[in-house]
Protein backbone atom coordinates (compact mmCIF):
# COMPACT_ATOMS: atom_id res chain seq x y z
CA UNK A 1 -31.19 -31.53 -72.65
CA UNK A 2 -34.09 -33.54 -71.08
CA UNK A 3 -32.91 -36.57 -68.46
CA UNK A 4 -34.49 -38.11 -65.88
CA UNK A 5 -37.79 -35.66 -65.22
CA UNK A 6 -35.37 -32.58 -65.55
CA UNK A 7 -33.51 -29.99 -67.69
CA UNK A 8 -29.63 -29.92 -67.58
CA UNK A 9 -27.94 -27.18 -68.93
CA UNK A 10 -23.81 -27.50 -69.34
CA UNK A 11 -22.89 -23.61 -69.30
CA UNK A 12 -21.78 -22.89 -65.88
CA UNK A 13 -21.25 -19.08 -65.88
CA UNK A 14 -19.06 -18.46 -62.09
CA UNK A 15 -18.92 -19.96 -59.29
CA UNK A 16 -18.63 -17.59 -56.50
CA UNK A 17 -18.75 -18.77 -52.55
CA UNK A 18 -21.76 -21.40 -52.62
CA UNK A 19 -23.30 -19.91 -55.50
CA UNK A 20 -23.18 -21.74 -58.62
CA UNK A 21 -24.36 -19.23 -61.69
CA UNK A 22 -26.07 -21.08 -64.81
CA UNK A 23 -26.26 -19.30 -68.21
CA UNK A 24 -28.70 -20.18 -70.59
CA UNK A 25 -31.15 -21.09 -68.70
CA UNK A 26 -34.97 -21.36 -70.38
CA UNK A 27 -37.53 -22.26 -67.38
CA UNK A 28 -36.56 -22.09 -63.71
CA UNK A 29 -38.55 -21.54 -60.94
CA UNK A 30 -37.50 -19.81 -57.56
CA UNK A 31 -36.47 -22.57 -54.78
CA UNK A 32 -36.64 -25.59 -57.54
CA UNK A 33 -34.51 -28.45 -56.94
CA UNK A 34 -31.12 -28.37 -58.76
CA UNK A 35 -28.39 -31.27 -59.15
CA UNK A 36 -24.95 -30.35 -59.35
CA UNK A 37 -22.68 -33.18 -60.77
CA UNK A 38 -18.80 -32.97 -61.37
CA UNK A 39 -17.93 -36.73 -63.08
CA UNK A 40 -19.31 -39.13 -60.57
CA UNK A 41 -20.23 -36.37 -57.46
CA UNK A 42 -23.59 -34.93 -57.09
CA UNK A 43 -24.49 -32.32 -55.17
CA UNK A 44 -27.92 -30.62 -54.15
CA UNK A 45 -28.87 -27.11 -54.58
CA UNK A 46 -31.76 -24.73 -55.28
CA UNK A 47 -32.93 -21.90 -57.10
CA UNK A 48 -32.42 -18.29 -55.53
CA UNK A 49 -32.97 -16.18 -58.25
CA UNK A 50 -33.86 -16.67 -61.79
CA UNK A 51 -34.05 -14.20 -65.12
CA UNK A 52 -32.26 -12.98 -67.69
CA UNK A 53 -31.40 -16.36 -68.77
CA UNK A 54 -29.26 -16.78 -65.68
CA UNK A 55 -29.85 -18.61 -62.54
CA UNK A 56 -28.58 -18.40 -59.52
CA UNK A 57 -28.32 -21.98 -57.57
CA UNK A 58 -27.32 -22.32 -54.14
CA UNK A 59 -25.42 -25.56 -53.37
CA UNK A 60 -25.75 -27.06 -50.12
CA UNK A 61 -23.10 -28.73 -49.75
CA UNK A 62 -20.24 -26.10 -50.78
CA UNK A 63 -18.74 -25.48 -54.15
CA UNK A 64 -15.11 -26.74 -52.87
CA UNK A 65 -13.54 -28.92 -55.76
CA UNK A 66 -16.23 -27.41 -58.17
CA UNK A 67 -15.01 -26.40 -61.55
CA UNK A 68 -16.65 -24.10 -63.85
CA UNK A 69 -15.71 -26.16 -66.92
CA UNK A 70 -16.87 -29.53 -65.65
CA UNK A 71 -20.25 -28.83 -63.76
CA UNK A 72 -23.33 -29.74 -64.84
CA UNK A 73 -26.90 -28.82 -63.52
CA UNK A 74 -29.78 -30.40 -63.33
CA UNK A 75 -33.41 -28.74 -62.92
CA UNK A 76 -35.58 -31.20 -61.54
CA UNK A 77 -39.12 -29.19 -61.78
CA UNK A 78 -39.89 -29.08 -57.85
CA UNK A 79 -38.71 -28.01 -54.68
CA UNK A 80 -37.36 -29.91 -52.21
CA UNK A 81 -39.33 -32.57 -50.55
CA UNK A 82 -38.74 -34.13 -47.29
CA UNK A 83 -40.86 -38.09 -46.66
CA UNK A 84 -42.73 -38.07 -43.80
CA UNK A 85 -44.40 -40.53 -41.77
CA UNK A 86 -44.84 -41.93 -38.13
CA UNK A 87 -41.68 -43.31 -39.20
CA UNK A 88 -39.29 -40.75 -38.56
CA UNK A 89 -40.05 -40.73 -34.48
CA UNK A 90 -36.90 -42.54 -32.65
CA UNK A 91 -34.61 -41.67 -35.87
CA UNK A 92 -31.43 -39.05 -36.23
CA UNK A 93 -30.82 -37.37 -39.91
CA UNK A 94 -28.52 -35.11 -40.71
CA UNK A 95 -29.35 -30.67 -41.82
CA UNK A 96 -30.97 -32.23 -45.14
CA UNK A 97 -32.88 -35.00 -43.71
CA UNK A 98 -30.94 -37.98 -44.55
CA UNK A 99 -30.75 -40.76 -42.13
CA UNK A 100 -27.57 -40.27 -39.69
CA UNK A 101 -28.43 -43.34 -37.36
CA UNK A 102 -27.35 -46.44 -40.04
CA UNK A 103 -30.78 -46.73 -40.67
CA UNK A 104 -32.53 -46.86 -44.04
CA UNK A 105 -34.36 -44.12 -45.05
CA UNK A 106 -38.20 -43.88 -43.04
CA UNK A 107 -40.88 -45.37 -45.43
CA UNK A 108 -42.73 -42.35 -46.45
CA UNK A 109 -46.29 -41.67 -46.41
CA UNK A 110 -45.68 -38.65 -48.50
CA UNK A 111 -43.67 -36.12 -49.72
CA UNK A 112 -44.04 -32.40 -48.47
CA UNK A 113 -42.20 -29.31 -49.54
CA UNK A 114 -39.96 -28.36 -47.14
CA UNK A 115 -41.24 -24.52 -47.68
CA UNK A 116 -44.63 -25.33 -45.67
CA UNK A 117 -47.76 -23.47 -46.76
CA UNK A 118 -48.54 -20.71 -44.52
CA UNK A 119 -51.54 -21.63 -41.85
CA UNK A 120 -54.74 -19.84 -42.75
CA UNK A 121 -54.83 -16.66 -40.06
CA UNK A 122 -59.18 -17.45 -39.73
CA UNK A 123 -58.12 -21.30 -39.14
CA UNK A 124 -55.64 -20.32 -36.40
CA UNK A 125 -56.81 -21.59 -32.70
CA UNK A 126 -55.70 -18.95 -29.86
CA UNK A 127 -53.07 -20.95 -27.87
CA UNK A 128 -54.58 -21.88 -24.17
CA UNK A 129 -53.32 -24.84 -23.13
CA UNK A 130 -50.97 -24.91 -20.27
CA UNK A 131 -47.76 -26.79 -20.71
CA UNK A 132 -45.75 -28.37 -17.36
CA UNK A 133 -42.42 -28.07 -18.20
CA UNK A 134 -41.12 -29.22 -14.80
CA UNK A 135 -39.00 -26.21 -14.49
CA UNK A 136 -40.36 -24.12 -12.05
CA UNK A 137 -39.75 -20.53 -13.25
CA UNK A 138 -41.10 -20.97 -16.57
CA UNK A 139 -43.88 -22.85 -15.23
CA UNK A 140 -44.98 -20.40 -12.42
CA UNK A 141 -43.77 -16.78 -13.95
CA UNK A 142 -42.92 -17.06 -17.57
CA UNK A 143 -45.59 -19.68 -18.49
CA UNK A 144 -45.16 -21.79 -22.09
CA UNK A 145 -48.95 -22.56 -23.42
CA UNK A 146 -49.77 -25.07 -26.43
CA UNK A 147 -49.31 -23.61 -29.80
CA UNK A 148 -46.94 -20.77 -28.55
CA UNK A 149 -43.49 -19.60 -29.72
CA UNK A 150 -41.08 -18.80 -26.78
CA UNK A 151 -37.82 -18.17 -28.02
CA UNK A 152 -34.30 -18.27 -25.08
CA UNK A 153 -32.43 -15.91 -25.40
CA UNK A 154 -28.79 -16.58 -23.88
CA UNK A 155 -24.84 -15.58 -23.77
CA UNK A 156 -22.71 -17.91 -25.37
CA UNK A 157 -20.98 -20.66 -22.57
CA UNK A 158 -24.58 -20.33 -20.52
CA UNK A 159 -26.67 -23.46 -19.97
CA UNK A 160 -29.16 -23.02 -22.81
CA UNK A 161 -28.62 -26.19 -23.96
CA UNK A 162 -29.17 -27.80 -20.61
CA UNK A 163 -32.52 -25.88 -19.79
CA UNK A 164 -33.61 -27.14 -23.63
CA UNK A 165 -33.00 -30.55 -22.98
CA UNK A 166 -34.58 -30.78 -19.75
CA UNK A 167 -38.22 -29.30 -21.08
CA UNK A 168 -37.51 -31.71 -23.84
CA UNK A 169 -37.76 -34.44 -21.91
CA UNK A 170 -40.21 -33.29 -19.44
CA UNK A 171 -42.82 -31.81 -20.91
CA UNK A 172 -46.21 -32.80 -20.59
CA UNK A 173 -49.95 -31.37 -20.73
CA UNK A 174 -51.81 -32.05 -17.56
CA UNK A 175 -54.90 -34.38 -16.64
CA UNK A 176 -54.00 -35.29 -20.82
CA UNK A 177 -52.30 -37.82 -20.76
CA UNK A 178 -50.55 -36.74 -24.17
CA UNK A 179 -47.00 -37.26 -24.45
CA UNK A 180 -45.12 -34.14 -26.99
CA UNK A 181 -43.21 -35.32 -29.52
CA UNK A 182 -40.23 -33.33 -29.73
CA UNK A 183 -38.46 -32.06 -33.13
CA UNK A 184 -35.00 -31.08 -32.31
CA UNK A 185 -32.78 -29.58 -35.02
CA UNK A 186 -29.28 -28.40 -34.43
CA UNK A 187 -27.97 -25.79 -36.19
CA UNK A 188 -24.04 -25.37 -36.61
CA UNK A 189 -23.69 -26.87 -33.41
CA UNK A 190 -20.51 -28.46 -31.70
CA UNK A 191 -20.33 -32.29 -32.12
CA UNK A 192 -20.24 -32.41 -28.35
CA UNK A 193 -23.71 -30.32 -27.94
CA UNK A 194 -25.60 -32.14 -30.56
CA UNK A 195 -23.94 -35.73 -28.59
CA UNK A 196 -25.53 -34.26 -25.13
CA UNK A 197 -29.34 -33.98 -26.63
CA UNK A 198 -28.87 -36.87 -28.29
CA UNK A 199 -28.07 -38.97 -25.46
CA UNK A 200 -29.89 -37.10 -22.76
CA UNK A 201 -33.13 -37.73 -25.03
CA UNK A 202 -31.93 -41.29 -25.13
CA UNK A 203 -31.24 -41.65 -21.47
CA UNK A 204 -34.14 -40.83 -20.37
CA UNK A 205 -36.36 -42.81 -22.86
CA UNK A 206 -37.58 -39.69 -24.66
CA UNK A 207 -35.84 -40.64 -27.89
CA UNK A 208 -38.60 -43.24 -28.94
CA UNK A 209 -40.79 -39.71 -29.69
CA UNK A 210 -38.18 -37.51 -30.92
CA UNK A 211 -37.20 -36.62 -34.03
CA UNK A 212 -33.31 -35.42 -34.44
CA UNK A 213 -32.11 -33.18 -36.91
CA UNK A 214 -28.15 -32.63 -36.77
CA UNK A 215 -26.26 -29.51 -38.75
CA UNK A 216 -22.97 -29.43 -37.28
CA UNK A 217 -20.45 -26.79 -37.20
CA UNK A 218 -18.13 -28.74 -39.52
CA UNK A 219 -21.15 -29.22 -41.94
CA UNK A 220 -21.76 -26.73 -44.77
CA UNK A 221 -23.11 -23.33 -43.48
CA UNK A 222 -25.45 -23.45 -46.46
CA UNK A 223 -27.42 -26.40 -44.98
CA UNK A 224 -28.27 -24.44 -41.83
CA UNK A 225 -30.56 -22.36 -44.20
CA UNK A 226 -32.82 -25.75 -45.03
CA UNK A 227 -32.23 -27.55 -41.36
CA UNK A 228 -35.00 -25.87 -39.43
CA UNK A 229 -37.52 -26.08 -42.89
CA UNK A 230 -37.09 -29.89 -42.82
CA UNK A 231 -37.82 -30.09 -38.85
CA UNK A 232 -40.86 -28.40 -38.86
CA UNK A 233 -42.17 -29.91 -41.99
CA UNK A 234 -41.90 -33.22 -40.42
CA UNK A 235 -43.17 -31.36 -36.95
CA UNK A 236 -46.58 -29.90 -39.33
CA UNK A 237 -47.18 -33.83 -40.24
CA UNK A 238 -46.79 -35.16 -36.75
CA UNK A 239 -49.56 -32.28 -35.84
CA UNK A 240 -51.68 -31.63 -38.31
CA UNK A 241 -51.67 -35.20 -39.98
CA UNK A 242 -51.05 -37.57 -37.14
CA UNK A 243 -52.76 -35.55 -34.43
CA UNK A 244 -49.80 -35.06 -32.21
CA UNK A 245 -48.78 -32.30 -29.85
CA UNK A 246 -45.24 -31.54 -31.16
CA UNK A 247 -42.59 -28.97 -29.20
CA UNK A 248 -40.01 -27.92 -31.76
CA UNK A 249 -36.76 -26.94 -30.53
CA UNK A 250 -34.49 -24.95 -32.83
CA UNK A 251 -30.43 -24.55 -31.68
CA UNK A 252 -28.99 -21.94 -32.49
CA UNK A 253 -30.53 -19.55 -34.54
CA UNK A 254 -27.60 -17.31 -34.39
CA UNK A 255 -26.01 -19.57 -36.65
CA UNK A 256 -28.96 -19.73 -39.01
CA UNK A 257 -29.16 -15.93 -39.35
CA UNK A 258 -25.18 -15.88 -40.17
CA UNK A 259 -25.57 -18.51 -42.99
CA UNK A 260 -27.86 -16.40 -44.26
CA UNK A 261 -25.91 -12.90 -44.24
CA UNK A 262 -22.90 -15.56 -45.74
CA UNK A 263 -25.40 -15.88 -48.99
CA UNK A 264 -26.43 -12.45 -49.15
CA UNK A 265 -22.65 -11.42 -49.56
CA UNK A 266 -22.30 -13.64 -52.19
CA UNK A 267 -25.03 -12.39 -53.90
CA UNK A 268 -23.61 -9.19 -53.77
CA UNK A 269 -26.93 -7.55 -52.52
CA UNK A 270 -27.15 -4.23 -49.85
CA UNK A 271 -26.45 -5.33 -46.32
CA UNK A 272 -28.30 -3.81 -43.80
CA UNK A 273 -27.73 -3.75 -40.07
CA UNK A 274 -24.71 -5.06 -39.06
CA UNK A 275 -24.56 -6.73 -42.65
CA UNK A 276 -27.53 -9.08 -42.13
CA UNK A 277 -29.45 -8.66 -45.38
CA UNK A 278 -32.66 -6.22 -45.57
CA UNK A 279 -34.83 -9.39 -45.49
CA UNK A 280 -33.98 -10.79 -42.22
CA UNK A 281 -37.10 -10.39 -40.25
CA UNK A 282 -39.05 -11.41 -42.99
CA UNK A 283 -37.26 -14.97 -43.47
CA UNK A 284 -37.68 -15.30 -39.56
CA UNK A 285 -40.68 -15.00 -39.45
CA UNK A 286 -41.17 -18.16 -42.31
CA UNK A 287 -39.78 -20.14 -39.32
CA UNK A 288 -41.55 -18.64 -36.28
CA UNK A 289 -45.00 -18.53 -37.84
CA UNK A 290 -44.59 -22.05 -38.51
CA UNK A 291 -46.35 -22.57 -35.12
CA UNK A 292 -49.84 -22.64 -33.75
CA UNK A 293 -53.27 -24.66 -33.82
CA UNK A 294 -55.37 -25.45 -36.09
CA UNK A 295 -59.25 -24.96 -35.68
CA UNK A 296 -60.42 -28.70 -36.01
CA UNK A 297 -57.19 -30.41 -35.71
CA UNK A 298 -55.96 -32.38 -32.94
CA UNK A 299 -52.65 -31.93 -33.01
CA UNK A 300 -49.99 -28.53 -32.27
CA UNK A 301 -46.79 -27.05 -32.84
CA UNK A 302 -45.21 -25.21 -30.06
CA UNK A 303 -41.74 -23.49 -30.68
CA UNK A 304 -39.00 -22.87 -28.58
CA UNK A 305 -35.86 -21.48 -30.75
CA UNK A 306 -32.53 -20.94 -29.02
CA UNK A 307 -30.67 -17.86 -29.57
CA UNK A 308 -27.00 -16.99 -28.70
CA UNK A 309 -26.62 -13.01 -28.36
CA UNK A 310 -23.24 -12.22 -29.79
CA UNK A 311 -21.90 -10.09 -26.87
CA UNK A 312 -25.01 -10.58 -25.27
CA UNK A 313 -26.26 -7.97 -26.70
CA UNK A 314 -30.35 -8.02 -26.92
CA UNK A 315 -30.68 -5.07 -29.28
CA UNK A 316 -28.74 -7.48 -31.47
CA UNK A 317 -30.60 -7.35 -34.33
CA UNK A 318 -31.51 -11.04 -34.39
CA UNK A 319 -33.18 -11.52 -31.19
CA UNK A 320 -34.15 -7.67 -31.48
CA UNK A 321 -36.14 -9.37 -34.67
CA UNK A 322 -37.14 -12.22 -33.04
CA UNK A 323 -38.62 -10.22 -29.70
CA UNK A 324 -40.95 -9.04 -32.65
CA UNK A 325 -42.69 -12.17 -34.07
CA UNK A 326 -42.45 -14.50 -30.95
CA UNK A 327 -45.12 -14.29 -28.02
CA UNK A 328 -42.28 -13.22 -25.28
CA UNK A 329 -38.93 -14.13 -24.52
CA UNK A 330 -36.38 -16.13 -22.09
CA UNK A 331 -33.77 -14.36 -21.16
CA UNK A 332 -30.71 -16.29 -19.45
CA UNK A 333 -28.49 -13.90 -17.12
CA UNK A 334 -24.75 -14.01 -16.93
CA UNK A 335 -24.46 -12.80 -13.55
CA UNK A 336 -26.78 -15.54 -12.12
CA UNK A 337 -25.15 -18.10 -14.11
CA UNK A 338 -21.80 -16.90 -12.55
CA UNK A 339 -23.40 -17.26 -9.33
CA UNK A 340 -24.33 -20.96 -10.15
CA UNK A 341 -27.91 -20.54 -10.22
CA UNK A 342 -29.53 -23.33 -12.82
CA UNK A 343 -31.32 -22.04 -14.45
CA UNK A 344 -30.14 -18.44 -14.81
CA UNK A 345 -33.30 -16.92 -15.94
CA UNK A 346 -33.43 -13.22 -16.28
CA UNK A 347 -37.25 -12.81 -14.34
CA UNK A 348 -37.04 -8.91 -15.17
CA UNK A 349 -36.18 -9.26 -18.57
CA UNK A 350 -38.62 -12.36 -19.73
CA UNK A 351 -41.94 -12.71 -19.75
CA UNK A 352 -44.67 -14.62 -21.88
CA UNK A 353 -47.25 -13.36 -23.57
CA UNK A 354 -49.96 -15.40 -23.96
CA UNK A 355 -49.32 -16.32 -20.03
CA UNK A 356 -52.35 -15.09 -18.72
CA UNK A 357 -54.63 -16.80 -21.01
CA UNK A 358 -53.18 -20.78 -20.33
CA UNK A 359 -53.43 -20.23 -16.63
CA UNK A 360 -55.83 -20.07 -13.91
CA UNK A 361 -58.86 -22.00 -12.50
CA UNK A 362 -59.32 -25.30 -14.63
CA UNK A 363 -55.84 -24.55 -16.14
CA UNK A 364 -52.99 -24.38 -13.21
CA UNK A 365 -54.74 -22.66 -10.37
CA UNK A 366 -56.63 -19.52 -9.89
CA UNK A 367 -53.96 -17.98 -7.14
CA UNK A 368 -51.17 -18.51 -10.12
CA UNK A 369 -51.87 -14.94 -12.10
CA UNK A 370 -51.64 -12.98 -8.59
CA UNK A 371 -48.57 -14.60 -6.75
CA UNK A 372 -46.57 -14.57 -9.44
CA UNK A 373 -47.07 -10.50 -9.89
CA UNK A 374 -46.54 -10.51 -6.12
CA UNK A 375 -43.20 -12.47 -6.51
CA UNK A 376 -41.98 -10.08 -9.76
CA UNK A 377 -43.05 -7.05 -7.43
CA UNK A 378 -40.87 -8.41 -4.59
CA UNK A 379 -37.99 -9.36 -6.53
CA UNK A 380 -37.80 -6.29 -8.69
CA UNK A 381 -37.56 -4.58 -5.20
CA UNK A 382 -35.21 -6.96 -3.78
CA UNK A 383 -32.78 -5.58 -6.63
CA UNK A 384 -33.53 -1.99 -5.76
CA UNK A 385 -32.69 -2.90 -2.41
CA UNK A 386 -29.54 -4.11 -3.33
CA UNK A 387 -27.93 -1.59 -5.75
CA UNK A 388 -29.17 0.74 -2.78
CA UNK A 389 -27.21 -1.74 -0.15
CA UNK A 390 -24.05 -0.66 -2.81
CA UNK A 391 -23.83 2.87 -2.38
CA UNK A 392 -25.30 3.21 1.51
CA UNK A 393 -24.40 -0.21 2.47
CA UNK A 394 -26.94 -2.73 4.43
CA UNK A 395 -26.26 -0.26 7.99
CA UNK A 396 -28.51 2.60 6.06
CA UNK A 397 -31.57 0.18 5.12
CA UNK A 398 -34.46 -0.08 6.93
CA UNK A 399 -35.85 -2.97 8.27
CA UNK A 400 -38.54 -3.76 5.26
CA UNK A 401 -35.69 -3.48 3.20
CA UNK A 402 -33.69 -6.17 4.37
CA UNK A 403 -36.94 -8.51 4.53
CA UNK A 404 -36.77 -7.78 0.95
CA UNK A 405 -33.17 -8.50 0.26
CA UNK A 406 -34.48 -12.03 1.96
CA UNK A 407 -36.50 -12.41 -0.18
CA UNK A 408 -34.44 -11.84 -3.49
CA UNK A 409 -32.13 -14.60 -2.17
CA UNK A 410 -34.65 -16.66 -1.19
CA UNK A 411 -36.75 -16.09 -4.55
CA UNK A 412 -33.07 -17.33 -6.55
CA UNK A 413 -31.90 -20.06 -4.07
CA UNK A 414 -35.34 -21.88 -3.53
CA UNK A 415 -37.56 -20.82 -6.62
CA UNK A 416 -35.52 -20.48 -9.61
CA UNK A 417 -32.62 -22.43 -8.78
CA UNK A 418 -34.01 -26.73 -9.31
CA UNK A 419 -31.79 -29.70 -10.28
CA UNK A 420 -31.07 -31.05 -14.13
CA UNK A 421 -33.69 -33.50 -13.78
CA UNK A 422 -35.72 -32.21 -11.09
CA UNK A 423 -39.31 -31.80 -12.66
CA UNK A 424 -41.49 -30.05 -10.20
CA UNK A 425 -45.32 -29.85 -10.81
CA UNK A 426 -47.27 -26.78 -10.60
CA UNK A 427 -48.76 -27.32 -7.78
CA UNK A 428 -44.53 -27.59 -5.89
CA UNK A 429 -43.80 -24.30 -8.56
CA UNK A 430 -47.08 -22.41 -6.89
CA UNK A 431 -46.14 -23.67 -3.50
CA UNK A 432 -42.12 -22.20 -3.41
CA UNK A 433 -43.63 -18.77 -4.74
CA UNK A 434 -46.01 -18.42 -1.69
CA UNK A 435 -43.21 -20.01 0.32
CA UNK A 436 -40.78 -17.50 -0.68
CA UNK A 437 -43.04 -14.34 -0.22
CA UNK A 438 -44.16 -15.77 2.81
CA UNK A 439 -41.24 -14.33 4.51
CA UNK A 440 -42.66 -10.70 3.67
CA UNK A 441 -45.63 -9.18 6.13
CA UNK A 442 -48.88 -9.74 5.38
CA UNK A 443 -49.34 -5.92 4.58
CA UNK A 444 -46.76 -6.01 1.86
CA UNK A 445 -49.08 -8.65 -0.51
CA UNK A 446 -50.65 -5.97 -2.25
CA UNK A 447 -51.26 -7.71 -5.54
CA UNK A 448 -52.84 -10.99 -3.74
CA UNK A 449 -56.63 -11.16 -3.11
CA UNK A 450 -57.21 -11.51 0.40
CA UNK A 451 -59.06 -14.90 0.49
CA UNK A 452 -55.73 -16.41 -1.02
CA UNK A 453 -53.71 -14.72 1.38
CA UNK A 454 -55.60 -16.46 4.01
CA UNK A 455 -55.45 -19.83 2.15
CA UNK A 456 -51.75 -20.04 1.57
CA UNK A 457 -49.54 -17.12 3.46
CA UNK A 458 -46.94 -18.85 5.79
CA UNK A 459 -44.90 -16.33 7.16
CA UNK A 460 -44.25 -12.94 9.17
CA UNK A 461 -46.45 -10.32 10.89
């Protein structure tokens, strides 16, 4: 039966989990639009999987209440849409994109699939801008360019959230004079985390060019899977359309990937590792590769997702997966963050990979490349030093040994430890990393040109 620009059918076959199953079912089209109604209720939902004369709808708000002999569905012949416009900046909407703030819904300038169309590889700009978060360790060792995808990887209970709101609201492009707009979606979040971005963002005045998008824990999981779709869709027209530089901020990912292994056991289909379906790394990547620049547009799309390791465990296969598609990785440490070092970034286990090509002369400066090597060199042997120190203890090291157990303490008490809101520039980041290997002798700066060596070293003999 034809009503209102759609096809309703009557004959609901199961409902199973958030899966509603429709018999009878003529045209259908994978990830088209379905309303679910029960007497006065609708609900929204989309295709899955269609043939047979059966299709399966996801419901994203839950089947609870939902009976098979009162449910109706309604095919509404596209997929879902979300309205963008330079409206949405300043605004808060919920995993589906509807207004959360008391506000009316944006006035749109048009409607966009939610699914994105994949950028054109021989359009794609290679990523070279260097972005000033303020935090010194990503700035100086683990650098974040324009256009990249740098996921954190953390523990649950570390500061993730803390480190993500503070490059939310500080970062910038130098000389520019661009402001980012941020995009930040929750996903499955406590009430209390999604509460903290929103009000640090407000706090500080970043709100006015942020875009919140809020799937909490209570909410259905099925909404997580369309949460970080919506963001970047309305990230893509802030970019590509509106010629803004737009830093999209996804939290938690975790969450994401166990909605989806949620609708995979409904559907009954072949789990694979650790019951994730088959098809994980494959529906990350429709997320991650939503990122980049495009050759002749202004605008950008730079990613930083937020995973939680369950038992922080990294060959876990989601950020295993996501070590795959994304340009590098942060990776917070549970050891430092016991110590109280903010923030507790792993230096030895991160790194980015498009580093070397956002930094140098005309970018940061052209020591940056060599001093931080020199400070990854010194640190890694700082914690050779010290698992040494706890088998020998410090009476069998040598004397260049305990310079460089100095310096490991001095690299994590002056360099990567900085306060909430403490946004250093690059030129303070480049100046604590010469500071700190300062304290080595000059003959131990084997990774430093000379003529910087005489330009900046401070220190010993």
């Amino acid at each position: 039966m034809s009503q209102g620009g759609g096809v309703q059918y009557s004959k609901i076959a199961e409902i199973k989990g958030p899966l509603v199953i429709v018999d009878g079912v003529e045209s259908a089209a994978f990830d088209e639009l379905v309303e679910i109604s029960a007497g006065d209720e609708r609900r929204l939902g989309k295709v899955l999987e269609v043939g047979n004369g059966r299709a399966v709808v996801q419901v994203f708000e839950g089947t609870t209440g939902l009976s098979v002999a009162d449910t109706r569905a309604k095919f509404v012949g596209r997929a879902m849409e979300m309205p963008v416009s330079r409206e949405v900046l300043g605004r808060v909407f919920d995993g589906l994109g509807r207004p959360k703030d008391g506000l009316p819904d944006p006035v749109a300038d048009r409607f966009v699939d939610i699914n994105g169309e994949p950028m054109n590889p021989e359009q794609r700009e290679y990523p070279k801008d260097f972005i000033q978060t303020g935090v010194s360790v990503i700035d100086g060792m683990i650098t974040l360019v324009r256009g990249q995808k740098l996921p954190i990887f953390s523990g649950s209970g570390i500061s993730h959230n803390i480190l993500a709101a503070q490059i939310a609201r500080q970062a910038t492009v130098r000389g520019t004079g661009e402001e980012f707009a941020v995009v930040f979606a929750a996903i499955g979040v406590q009430y209390s985390e999604a509460e903290y971005f929103r009000k640090s963002l407000e706090d500080s005045g970043a709100l006015k060019r942020s875009v919140l998008f809020l799937n909490l824990a209570d909410d259905p999981a099925i909404e997580r899977i369309i949460t970080p779709r919506v963001a970047l869709t309305v990230a893509e027209h802030l970019a590509f359309e509106l010629g803004m530089h737009v830093l999209v901020i996804l939290t938690d990912m975790t969450n994401y990937a166990e909605a989806l292994r949620e609708i995979s056991a409904a559907r009954e289909e072949v789990p694979g590792r650790k019951g994730y379906p088959g098809y994980l790394y494959t529906d990350l990547s429709t997320i991650y590769e939503r990122a980049g620049k495009l050759n002749g547009k202004q605008g950008s799309v730079t990613q930083v997702p937020i995973l939680s390791m369950p038992s922080d465990d990294i060959t876990h296969p989601i950020p295993d997966l996501t070590g795959y598609i994304t340009e590098g990785q942060i990776v917070l440490g549970r050891d430092l963050f016991r110590q109280g070092v903010y923030p507790p970034v792993n230096i030895l286990m991160s790194l980015s990979r498009l580093m070397k090509d956002g930094i140098g002369e005309g970018r940061t400066r052209e020591d940056h490349q060599e001093i931080s090597n020199q400070n990854y060199d010194a640190y890694s042997r700082a914690q050779e030093v010290r698992a040494l120190a706890g088998i020998v203890g410090k009476a069998g090291l040598t004397d260049i040994d305990l310079k460089y157990m100095e310096v490991g303490e001095a690299f994590e008490r002056e360099f990567l430890s900085q306060g909430v809101d403490e946004n250093r520039t690059i030129e303070e980041t480049l100046g604590i990393l010469w500071k700190v290997v300062s304290a080595l002798p000059r003959a131990e700066l084997t990774k430093v040109k000379d003529k910087f060596i005489d330009e900046h070293y401070g220190g010993g003999k």
